[in-house]
C-alpha atoms as a PDB file:
ATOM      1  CA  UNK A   1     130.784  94.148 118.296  1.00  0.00           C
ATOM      2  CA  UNK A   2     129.813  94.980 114.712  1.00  0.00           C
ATOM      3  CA  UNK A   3     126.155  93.781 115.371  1.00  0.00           C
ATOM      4  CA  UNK A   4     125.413  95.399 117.922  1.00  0.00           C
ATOM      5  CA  UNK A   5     125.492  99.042 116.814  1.00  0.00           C
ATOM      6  CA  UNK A   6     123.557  98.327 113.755  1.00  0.00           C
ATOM      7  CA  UNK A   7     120.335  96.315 115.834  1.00  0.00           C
ATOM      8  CA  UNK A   8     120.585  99.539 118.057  1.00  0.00           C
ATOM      9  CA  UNK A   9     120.434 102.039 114.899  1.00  0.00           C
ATOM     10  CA  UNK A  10     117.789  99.722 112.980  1.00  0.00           C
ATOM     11  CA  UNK A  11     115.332 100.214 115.394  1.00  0.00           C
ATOM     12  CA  UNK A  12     115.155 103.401 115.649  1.00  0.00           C
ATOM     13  CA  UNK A  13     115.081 104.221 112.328  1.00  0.00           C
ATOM     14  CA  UNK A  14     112.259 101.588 111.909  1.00  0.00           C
ATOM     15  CA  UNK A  15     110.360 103.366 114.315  1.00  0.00           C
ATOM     16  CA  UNK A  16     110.538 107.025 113.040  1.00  0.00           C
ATOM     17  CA  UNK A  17     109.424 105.661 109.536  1.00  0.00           C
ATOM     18  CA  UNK A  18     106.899 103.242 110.949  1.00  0.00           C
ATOM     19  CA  UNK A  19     105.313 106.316 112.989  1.00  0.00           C
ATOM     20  CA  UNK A  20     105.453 108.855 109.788  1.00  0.00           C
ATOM     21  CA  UNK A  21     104.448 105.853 107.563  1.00  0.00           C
ATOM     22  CA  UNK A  22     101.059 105.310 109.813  1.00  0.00           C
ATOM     23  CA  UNK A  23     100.037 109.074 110.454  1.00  0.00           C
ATOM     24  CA  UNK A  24      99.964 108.924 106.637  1.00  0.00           C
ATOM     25  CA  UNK A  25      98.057 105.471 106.666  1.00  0.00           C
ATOM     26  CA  UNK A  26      95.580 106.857 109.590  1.00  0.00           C
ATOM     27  CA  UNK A  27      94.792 110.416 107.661  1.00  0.00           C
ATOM     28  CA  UNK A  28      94.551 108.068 104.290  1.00  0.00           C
ATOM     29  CA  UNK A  29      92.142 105.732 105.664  1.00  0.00           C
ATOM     30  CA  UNK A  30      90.329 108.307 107.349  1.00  0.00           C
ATOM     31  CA  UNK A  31      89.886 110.680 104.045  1.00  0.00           C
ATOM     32  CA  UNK A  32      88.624 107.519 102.359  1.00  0.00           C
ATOM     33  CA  UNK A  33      86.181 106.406 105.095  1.00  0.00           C
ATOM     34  CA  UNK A  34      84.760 110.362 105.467  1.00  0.00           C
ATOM     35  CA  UNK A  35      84.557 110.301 101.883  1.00  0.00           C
ATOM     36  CA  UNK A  36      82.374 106.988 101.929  1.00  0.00           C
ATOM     37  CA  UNK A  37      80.448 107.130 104.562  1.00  0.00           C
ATOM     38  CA  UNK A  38      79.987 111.098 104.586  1.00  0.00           C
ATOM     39  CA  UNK A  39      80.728 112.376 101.260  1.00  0.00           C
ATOM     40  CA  UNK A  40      78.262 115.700 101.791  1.00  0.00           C
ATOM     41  CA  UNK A  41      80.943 116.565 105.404  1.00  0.00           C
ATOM     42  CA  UNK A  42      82.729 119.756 104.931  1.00  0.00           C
ATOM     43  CA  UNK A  43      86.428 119.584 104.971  1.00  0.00           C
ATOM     44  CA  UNK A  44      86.653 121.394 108.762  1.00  0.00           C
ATOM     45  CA  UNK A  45      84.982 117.867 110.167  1.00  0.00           C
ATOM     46  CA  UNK A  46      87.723 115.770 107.698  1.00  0.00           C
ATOM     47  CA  UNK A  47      90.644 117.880 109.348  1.00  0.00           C
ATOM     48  CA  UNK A  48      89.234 116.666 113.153  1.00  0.00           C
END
């Protein structure tokens, strides 16, 4: 009975920080690839 609360809860939880913790990865990743690849790009085409 004690389980099965927490497996419910953990999930969840997982899943909001896994979803904040990959829009941060994503805009990281892409910062460092515009910055690479296109370091001349203005920061309007970074933002898109």
């Amino acid at each position: 009975m004690r389980d099965a609360p927490r497996h419910k809860s953990a999930p969840r939880c997982k899943r909001k920080i896994g979803r904040r913790a990959s829009r941060t990865a994503c805009d990281a990743e892409r910062r460092t690839i515009v910055k690479v690849i296109v370091p001349h790009a203005p920061a309007w085409e970074c933002r898109a």
